[in-house]
N, C-alpha and C. Protein backbone atom coordinates (compact mmCIF):
# COMPACT_ATOMS: atom_id res chain seq x y z
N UNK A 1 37.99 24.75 29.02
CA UNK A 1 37.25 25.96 28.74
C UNK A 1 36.80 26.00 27.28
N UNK A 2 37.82 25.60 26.44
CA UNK A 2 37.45 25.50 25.00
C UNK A 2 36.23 24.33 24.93
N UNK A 3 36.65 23.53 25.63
CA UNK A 3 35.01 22.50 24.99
C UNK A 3 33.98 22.85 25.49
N UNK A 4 33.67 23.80 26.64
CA UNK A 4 32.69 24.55 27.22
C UNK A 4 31.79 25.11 26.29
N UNK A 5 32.69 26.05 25.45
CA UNK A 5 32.45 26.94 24.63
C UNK A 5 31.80 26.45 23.54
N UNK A 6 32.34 25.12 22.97
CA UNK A 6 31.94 24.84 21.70
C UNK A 6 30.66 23.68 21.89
N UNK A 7 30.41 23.50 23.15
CA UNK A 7 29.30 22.84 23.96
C UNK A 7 27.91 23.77 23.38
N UNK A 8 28.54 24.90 24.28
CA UNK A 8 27.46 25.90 24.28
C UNK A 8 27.18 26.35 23.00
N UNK A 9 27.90 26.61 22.32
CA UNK A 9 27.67 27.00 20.95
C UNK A 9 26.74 25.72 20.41
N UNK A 10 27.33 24.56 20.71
CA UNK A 10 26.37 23.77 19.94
C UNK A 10 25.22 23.45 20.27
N UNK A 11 24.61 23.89 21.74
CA UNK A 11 23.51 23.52 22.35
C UNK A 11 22.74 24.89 21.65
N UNK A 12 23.00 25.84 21.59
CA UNK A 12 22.60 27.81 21.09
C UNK A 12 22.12 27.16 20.03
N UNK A 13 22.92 26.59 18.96
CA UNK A 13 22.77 25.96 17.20
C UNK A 13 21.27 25.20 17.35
N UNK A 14 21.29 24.07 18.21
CA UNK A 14 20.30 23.05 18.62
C UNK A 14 18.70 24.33 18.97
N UNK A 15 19.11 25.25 19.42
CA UNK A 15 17.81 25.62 20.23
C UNK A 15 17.24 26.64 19.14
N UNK A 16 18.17 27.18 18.12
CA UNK A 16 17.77 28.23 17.58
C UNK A 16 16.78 27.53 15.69
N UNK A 17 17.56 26.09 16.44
CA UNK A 17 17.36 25.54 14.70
C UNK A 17 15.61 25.30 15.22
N UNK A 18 15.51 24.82 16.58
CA UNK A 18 14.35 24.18 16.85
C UNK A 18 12.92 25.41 17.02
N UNK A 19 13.22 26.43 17.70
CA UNK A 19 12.65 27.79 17.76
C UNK A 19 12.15 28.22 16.59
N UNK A 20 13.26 28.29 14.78
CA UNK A 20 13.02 28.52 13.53
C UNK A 20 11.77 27.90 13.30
N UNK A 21 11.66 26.57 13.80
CA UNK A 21 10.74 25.34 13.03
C UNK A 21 9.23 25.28 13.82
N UNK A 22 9.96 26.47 14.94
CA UNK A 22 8.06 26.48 15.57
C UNK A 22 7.50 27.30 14.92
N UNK A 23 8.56 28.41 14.06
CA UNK A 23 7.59 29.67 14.10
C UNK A 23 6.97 29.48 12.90
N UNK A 24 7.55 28.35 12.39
CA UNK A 24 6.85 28.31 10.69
C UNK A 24 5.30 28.25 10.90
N UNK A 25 4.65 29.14 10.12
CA UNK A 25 3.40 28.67 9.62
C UNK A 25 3.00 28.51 8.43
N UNK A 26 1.80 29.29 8.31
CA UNK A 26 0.60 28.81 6.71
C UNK A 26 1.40 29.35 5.85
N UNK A 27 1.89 30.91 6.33
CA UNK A 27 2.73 31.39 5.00
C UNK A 27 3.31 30.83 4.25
N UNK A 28 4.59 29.83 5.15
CA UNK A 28 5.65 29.50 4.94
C UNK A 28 5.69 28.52 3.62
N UNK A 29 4.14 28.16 3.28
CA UNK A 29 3.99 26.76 2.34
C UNK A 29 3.82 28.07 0.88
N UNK A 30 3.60 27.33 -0.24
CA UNK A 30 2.46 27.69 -1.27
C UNK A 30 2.20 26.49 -2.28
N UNK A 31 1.40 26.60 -2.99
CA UNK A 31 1.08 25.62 -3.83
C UNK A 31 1.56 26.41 -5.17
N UNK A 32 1.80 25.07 -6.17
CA UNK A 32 2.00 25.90 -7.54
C UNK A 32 1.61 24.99 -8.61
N UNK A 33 1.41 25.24 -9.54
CA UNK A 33 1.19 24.80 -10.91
C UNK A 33 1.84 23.71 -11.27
N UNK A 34 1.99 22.12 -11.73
CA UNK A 34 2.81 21.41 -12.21
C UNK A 34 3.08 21.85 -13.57
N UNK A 35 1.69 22.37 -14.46
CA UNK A 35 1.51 22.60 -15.58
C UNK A 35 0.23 23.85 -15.32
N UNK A 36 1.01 25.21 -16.33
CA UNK A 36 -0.22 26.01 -15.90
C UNK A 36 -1.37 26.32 -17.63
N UNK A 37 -0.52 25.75 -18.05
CA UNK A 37 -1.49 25.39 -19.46
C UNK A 37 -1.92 24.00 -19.84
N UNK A 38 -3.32 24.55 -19.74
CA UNK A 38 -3.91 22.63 -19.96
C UNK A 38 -5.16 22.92 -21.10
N UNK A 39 -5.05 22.02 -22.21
CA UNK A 39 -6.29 21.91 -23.13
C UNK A 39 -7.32 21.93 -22.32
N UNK A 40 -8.32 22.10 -22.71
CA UNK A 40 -9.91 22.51 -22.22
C UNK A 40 -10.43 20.34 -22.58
N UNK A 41 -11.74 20.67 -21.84
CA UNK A 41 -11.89 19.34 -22.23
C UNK A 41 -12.31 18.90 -20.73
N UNK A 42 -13.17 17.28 -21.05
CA UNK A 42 -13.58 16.60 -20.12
C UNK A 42 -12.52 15.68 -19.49
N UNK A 43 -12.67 15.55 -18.16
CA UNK A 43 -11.60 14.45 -17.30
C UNK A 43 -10.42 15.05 -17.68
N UNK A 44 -9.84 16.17 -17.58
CA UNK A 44 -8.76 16.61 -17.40
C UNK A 44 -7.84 16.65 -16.38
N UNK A 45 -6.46 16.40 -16.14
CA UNK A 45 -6.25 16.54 -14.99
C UNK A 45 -5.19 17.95 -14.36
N UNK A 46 -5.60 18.17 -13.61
CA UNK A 46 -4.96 19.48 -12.90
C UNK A 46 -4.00 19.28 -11.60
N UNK A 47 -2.37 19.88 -11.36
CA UNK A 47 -1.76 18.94 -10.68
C UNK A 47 -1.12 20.12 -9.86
N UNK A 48 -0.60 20.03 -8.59
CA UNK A 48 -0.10 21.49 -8.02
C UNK A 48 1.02 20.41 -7.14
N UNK A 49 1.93 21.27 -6.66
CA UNK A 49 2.90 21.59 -6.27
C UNK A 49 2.79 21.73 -4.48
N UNK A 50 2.83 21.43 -3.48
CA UNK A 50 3.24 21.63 -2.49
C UNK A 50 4.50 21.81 -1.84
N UNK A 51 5.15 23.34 -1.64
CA UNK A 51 6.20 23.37 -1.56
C UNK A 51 6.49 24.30 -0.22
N UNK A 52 7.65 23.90 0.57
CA UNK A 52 8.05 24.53 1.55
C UNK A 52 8.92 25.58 1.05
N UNK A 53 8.69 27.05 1.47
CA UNK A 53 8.99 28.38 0.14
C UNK A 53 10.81 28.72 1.42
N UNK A 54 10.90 27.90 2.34
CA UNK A 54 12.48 28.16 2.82
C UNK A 54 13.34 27.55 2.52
N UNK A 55 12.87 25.97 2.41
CA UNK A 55 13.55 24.85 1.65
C UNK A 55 13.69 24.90 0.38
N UNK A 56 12.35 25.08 -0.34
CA UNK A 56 12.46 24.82 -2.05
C UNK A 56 12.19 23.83 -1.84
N UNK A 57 11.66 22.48 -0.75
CA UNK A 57 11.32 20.94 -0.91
C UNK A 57 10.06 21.16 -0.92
N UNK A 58 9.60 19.73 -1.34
CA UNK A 58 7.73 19.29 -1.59
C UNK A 58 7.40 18.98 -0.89
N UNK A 59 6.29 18.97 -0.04
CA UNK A 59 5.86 18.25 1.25
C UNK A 59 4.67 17.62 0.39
N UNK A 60 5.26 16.33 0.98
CA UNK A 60 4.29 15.19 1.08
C UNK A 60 3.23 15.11 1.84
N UNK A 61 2.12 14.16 1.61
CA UNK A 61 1.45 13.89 2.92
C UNK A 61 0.64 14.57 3.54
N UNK A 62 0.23 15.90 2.46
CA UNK A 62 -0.55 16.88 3.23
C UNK A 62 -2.13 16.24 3.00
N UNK A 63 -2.49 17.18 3.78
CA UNK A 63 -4.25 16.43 3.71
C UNK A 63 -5.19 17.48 2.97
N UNK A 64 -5.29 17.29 1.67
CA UNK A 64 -6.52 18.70 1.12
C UNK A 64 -7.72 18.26 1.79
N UNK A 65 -8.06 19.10 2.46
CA UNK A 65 -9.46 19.47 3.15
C UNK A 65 -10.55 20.24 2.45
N UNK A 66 -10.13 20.82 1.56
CA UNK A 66 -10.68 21.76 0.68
C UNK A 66 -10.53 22.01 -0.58
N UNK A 67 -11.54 21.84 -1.57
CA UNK A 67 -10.66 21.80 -3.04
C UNK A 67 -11.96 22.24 -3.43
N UNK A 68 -11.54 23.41 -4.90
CA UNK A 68 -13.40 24.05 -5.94
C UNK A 68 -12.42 24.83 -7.24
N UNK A 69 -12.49 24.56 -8.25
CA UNK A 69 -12.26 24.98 -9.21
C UNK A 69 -13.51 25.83 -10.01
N UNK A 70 -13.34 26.66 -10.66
CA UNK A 70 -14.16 27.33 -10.71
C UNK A 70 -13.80 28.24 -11.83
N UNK A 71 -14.48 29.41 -12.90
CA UNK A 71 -13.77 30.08 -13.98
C UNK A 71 -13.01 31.05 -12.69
N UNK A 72 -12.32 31.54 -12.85
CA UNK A 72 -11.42 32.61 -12.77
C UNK A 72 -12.47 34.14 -12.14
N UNK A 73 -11.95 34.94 -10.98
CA UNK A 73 -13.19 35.46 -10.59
C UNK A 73 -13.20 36.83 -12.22
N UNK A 74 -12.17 37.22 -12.76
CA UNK A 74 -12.48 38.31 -13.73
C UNK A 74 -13.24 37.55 -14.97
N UNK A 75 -13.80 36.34 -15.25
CA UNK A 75 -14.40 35.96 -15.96
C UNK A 75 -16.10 35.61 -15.58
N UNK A 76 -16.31 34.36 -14.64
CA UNK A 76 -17.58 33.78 -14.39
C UNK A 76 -17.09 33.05 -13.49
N UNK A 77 -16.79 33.52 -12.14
CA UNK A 77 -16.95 33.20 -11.13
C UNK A 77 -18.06 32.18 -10.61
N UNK A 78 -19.14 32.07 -10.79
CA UNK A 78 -20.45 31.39 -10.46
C UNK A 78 -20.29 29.66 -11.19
N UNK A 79 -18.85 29.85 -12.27
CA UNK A 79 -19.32 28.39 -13.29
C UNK A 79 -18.29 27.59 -12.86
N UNK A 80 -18.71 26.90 -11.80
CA UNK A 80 -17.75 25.70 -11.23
C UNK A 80 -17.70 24.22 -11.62
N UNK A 81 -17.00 23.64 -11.83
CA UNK A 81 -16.65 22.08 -12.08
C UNK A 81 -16.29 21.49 -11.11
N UNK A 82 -16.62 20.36 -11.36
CA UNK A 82 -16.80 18.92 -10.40
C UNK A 82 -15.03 19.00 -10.08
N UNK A 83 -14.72 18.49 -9.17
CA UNK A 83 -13.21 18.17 -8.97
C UNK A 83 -13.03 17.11 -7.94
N UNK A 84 -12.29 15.77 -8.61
CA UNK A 84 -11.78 14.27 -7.93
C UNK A 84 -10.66 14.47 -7.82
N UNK A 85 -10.27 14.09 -6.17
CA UNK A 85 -8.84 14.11 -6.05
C UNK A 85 -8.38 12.44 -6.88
N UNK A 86 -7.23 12.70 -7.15
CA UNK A 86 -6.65 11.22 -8.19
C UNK A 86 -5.24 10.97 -6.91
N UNK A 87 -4.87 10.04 -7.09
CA UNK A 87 -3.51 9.22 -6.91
C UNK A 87 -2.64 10.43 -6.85
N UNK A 88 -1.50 10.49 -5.67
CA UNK A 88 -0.69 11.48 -6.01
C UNK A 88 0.63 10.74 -6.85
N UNK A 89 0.59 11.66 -7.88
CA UNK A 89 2.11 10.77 -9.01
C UNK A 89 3.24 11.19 -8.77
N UNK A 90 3.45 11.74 -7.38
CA UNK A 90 4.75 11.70 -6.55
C UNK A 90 4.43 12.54 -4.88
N UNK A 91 5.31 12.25 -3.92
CA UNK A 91 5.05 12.84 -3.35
C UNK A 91 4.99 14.31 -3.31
N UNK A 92 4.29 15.00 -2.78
CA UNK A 92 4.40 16.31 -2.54
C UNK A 92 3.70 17.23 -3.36
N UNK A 93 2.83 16.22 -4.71
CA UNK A 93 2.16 16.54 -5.78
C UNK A 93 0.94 16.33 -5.59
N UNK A 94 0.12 16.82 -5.93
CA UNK A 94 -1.65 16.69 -5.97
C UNK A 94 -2.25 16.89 -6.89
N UNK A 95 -2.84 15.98 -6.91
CA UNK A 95 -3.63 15.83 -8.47
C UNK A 95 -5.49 15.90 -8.72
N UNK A 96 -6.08 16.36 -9.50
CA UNK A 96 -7.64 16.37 -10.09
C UNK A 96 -7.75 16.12 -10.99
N UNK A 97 -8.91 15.56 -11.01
CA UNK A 97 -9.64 15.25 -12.27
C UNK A 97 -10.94 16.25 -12.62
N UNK A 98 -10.82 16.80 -13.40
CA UNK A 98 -11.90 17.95 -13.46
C UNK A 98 -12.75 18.02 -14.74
N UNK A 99 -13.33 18.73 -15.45
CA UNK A 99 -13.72 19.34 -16.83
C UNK A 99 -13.92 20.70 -16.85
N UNK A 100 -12.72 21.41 -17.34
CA UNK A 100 -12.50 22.88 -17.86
C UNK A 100 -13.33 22.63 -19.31
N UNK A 101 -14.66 23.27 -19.22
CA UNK A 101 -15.30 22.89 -20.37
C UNK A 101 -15.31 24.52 -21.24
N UNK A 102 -14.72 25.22 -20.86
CA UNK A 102 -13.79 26.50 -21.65
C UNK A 102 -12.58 27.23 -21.46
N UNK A 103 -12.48 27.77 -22.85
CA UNK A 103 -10.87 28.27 -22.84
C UNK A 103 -10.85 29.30 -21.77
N UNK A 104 -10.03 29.74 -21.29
CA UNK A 104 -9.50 30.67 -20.23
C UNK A 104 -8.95 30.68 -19.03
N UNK A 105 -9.50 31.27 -17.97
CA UNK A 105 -8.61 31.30 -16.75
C UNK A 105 -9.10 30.84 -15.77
N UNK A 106 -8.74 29.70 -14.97
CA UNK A 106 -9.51 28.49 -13.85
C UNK A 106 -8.82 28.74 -12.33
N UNK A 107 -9.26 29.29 -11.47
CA UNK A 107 -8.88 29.44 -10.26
C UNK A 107 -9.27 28.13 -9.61
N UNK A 108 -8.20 27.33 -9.07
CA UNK A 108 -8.49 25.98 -8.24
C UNK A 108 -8.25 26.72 -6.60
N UNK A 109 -8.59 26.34 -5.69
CA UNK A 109 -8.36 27.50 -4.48
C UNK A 109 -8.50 26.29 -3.81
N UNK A 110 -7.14 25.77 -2.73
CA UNK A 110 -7.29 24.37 -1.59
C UNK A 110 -7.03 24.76 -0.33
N UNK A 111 -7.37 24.07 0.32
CA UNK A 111 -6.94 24.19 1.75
C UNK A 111 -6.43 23.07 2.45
N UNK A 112 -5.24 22.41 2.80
CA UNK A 112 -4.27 21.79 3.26
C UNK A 112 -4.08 21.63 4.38
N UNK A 113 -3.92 20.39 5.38
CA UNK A 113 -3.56 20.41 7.12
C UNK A 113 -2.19 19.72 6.33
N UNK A 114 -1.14 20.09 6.81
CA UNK A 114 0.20 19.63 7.01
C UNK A 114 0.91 19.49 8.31
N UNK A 115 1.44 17.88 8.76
CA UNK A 115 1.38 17.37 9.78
C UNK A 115 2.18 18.42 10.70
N UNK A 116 2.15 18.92 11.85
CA UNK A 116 2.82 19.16 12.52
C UNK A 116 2.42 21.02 12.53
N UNK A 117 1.90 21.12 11.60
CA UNK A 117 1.56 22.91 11.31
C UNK A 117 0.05 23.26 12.33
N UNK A 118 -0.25 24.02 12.90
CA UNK A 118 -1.41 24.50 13.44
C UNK A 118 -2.10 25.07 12.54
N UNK A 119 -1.86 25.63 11.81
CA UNK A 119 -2.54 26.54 10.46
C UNK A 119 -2.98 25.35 9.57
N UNK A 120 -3.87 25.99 8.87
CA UNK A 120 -4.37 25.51 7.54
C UNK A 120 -4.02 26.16 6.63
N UNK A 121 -2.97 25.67 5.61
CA UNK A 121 -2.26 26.01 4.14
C UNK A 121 -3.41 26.44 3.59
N UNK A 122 -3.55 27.36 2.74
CA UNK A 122 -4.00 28.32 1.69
C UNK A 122 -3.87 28.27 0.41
N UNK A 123 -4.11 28.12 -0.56
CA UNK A 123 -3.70 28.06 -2.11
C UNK A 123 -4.88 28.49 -2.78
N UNK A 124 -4.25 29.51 -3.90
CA UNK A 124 -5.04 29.54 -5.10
C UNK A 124 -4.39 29.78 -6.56
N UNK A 125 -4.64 28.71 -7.20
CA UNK A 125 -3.63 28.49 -8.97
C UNK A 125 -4.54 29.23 -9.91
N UNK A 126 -3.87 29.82 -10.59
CA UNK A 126 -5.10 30.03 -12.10
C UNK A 126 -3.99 29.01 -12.75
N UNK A 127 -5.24 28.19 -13.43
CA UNK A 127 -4.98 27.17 -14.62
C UNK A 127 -5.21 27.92 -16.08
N UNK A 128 -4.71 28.06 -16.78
CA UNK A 128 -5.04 28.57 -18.41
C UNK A 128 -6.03 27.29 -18.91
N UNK A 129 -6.94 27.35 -20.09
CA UNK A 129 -7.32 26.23 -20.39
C UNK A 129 -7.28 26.77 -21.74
N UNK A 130 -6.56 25.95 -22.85
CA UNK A 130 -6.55 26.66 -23.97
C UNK A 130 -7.35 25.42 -25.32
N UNK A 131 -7.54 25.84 -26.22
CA UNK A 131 -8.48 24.93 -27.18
C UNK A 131 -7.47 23.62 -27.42
């Protein structure tokens, strides 16, 4: 009767861990800043964070589908820069090459497929760009 019990308990453990991991979605991610102050300047690079916000781990491997840097919308929204995705310099990290060609506040805004998620991840960083 006792191993019944601790059967069932462990099959309950198994079903509830697996149920948790469906319900995750887009929320569940965010992107963040590696560095949120970066000199101004040409070929700069800009680097974010992909992180699972239950774990605290990085997910690797995601696919940006979508990437636009741009000033910041309380500044000049309309003045956008070129943006190259680069090499990721670890997993779970994403990297650009851009030109913040002034000081202030840079909204990068991506959109992410991460394997196994139905949603499309969401992100938007303000970058500082200082002289």
């Amino acid at each position: 009767m006792k191993t019944k019990c601790i059967f069932s308990a462990a099959v309950m453990a198994a079903l509830l861990t697996v149920s948790c991991a469906a319900l995750a979605g887009a929320n569940d991610y965010a992107f963040e800043p590696v560095q949120a102050e970066i000199k101004k300047g040409d070929d700069v690079t800009v680097a974010v964070r992909l992180i699972n916000k239950a774990t605290k781990k990085l997910v690797p491997d995601a696919i940006i589908i979508q990437s636009r840097i741009d000033m910041a919308p309380d500044r000049m929204a309309e003045m956008a820069s070129p943006l190259t995705p680069l090499p990721s310099p670890e997993p779970g990290v994403y990297a650009f090459k851009t030109d913040l060609t002034m000081q202030g506040r840079w909204l990068l805004s991506l959109a992410a497929k991460i394997q196994g998620e139905p949603e499309t991840v969401i992100g938007k960083i303000i970058f500082r760009a200082t002289r």
